[in-house]
N, C-alpha and C. Protein backbone atom coordinates (compact mmCIF):
# COMPACT_ATOMS: atom_id res chain seq x y z
N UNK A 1 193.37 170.29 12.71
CA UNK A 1 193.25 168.88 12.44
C UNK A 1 191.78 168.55 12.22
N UNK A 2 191.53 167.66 11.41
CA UNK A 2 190.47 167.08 10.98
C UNK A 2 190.28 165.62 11.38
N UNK A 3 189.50 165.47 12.08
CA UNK A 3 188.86 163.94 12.62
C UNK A 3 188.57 163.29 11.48
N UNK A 4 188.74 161.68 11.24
CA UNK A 4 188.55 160.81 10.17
C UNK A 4 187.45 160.25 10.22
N UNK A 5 186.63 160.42 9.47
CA UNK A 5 185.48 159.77 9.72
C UNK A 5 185.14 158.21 10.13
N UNK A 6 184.27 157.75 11.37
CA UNK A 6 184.33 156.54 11.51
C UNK A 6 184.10 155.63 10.70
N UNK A 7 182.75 155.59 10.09
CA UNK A 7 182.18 154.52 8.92
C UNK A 7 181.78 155.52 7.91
N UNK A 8 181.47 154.72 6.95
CA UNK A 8 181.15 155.78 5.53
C UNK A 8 179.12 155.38 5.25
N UNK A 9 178.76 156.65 6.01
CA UNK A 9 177.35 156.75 6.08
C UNK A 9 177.16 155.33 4.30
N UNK A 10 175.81 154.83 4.42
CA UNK A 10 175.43 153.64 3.63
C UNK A 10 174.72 154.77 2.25
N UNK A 11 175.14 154.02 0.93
CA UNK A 11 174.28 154.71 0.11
C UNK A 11 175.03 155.80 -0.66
N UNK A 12 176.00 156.15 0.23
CA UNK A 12 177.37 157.37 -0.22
C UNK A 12 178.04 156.66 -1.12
N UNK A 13 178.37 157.77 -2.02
CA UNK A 13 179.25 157.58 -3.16
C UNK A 13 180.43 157.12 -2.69
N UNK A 14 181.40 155.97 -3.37
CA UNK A 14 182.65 155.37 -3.18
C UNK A 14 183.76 156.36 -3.29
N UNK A 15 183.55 156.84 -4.24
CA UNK A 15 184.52 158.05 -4.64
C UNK A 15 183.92 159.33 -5.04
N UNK A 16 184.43 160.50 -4.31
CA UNK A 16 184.28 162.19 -4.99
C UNK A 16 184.73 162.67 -5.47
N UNK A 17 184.61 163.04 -6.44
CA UNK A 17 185.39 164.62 -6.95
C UNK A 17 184.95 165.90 -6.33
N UNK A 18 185.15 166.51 -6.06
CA UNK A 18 185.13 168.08 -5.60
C UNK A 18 185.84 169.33 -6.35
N UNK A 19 185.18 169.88 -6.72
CA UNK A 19 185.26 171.26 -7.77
C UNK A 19 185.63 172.46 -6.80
N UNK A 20 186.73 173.08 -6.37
CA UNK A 20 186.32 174.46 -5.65
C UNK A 20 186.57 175.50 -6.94
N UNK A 21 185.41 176.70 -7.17
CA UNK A 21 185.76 177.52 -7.74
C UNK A 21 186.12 178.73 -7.58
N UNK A 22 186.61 180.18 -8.25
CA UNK A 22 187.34 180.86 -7.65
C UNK A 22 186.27 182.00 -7.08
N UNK A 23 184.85 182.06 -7.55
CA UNK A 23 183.43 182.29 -7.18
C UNK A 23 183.15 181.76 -5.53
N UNK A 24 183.64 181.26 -4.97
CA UNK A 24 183.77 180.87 -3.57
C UNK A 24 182.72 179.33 -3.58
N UNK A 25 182.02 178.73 -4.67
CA UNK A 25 181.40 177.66 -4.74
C UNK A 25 182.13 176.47 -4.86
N UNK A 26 181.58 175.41 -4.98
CA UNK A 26 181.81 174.15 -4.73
C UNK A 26 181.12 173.32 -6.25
N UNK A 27 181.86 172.10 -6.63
CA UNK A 27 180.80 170.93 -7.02
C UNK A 27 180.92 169.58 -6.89
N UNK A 28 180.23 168.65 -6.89
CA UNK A 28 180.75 167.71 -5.83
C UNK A 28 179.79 166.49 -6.64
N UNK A 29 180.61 165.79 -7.55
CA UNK A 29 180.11 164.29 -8.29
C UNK A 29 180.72 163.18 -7.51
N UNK A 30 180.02 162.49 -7.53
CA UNK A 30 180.06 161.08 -7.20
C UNK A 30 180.33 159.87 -8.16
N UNK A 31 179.91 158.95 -7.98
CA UNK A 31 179.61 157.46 -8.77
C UNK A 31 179.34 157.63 -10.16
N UNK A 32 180.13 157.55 -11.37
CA UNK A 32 179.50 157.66 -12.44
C UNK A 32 179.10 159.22 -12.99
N UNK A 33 179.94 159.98 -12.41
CA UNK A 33 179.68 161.31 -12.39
C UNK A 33 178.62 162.15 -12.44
N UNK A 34 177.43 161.42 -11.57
CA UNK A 34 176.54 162.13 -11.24
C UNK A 34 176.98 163.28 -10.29
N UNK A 35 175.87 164.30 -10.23
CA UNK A 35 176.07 165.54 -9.49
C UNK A 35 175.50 164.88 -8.00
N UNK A 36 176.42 165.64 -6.62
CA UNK A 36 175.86 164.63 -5.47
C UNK A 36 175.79 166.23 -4.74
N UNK A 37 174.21 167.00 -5.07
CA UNK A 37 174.39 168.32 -4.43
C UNK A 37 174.08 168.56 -2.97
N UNK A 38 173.84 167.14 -2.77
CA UNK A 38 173.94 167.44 -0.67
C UNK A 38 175.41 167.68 -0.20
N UNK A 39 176.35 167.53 -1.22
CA UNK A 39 177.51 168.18 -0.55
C UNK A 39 178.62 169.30 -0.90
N UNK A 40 177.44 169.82 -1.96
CA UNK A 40 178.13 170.98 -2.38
C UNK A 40 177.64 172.25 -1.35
N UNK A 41 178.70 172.75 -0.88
CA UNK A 41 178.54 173.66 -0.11
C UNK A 41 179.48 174.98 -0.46
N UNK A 42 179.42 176.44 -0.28
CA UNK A 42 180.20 177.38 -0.50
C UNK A 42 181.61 176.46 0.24
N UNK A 43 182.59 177.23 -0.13
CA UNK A 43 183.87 176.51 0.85
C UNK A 43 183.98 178.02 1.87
N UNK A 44 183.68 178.94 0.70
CA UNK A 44 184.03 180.07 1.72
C UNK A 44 183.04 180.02 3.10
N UNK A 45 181.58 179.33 2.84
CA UNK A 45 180.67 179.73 4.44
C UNK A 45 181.66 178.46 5.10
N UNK A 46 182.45 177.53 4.43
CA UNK A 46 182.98 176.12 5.58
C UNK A 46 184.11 176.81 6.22
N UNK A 47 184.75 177.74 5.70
CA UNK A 47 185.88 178.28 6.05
C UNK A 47 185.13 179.39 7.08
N UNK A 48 184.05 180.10 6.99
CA UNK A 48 183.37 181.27 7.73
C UNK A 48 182.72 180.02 9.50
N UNK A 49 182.66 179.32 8.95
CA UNK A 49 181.96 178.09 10.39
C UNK A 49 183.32 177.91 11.12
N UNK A 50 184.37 177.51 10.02
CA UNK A 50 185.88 177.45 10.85
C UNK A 50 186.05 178.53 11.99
N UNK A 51 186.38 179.59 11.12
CA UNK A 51 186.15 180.63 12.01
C UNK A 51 185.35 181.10 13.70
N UNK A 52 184.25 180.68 13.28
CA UNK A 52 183.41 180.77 14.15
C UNK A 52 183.62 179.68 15.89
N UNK A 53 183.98 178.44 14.93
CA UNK A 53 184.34 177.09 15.89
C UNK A 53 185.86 178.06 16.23
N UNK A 54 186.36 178.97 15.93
CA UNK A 54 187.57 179.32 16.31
C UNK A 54 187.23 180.28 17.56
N UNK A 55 186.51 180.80 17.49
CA UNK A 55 185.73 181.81 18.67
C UNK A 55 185.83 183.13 17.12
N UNK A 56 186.35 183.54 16.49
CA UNK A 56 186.34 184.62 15.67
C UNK A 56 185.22 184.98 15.09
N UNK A 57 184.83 186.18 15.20
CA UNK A 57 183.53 186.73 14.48
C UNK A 57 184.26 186.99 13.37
N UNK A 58 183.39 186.49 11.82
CA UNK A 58 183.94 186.23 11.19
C UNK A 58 183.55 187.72 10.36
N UNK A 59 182.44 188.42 10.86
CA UNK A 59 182.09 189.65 10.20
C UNK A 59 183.66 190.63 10.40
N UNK A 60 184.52 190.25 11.40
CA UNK A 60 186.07 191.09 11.75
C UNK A 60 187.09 190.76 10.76
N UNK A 61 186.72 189.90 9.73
CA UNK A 61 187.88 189.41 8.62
C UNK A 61 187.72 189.71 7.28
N UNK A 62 188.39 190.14 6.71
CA UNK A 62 188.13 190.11 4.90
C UNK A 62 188.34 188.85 4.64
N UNK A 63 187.87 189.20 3.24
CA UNK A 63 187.95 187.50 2.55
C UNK A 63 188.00 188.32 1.39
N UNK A 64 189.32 187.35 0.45
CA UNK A 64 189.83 187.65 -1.12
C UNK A 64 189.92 186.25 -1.27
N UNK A 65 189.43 186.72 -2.94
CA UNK A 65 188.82 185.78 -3.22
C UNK A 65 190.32 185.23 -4.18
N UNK A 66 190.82 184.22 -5.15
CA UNK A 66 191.73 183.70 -5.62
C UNK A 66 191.82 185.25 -6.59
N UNK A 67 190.44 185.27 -7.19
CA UNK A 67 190.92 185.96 -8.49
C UNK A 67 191.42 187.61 -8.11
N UNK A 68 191.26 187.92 -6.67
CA UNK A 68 192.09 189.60 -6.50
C UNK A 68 190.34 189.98 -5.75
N UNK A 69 189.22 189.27 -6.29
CA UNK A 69 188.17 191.04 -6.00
C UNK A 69 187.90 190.17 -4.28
N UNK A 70 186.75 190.99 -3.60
CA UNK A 70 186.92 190.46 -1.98
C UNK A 70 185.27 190.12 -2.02
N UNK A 71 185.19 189.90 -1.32
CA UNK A 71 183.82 188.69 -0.68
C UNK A 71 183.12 189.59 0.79
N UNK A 72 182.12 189.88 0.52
CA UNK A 72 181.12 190.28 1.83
C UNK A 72 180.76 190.00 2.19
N UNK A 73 180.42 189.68 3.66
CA UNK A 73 179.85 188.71 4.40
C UNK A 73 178.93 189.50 5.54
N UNK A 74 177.43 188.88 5.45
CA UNK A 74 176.45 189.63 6.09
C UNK A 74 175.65 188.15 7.15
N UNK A 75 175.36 189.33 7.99
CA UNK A 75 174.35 187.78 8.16
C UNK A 75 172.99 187.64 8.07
N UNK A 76 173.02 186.52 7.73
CA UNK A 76 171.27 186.36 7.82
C UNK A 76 170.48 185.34 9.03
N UNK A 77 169.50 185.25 9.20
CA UNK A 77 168.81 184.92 10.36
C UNK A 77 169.49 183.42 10.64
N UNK A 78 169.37 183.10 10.24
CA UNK A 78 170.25 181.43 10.62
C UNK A 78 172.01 181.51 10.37
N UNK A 79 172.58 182.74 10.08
CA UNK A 79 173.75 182.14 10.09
C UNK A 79 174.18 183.65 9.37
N UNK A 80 174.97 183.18 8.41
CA UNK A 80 175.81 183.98 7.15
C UNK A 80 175.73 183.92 5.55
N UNK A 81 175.77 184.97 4.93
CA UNK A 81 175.72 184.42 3.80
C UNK A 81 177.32 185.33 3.02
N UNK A 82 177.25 185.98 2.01
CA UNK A 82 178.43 186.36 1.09
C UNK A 82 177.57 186.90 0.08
N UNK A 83 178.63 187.96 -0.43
CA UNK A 83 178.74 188.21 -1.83
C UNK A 83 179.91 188.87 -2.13
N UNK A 84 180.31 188.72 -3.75
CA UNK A 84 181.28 189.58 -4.46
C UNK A 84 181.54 190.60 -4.72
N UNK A 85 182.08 191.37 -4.38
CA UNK A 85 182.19 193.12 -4.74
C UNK A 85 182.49 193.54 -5.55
């Protein structure tokens, strides 16, 4: 489950679109279809944080990607990152 957000931070776009692609990226327009890149984020590292908030080390899981090839996941000093194989 996902908590609803209380108020809608000031200055934020009314409406989003959100792009997931099969590259594990994100894109994320706003108002007038500007690009709004403070909230483009991989989905795969949001799904790798899931994990983590799950207690799961997420280095113990594969990840396939939509299109068949798989996704590597290393970490780096602040966290995690990915790549395609």
């Amino acid at each position: 489950m996902t908590p609803k957000p209380k108020d809608k931070p000031a200055g934020k776009p009314e409406q989003l679109k959100v792009y997931l692609f099969p590259n594990g990226n994100s894109a994320v327009f706003g108002d007038n279809d500007e690009q709004v890149a403070e909230f483009q984020t991989s989905w795969l590292l949001l799904f790798v944080q899931h994990l983590v908030n799950q207690g799961v080390n997420p280095l113990d899981v594969t990840y396939h990607m939509p299109d068949g090839r798989k996704a590597s996941l290393f970490e780096i000093e602040d966290g995690y990152n990915w790549s395609i194989e």
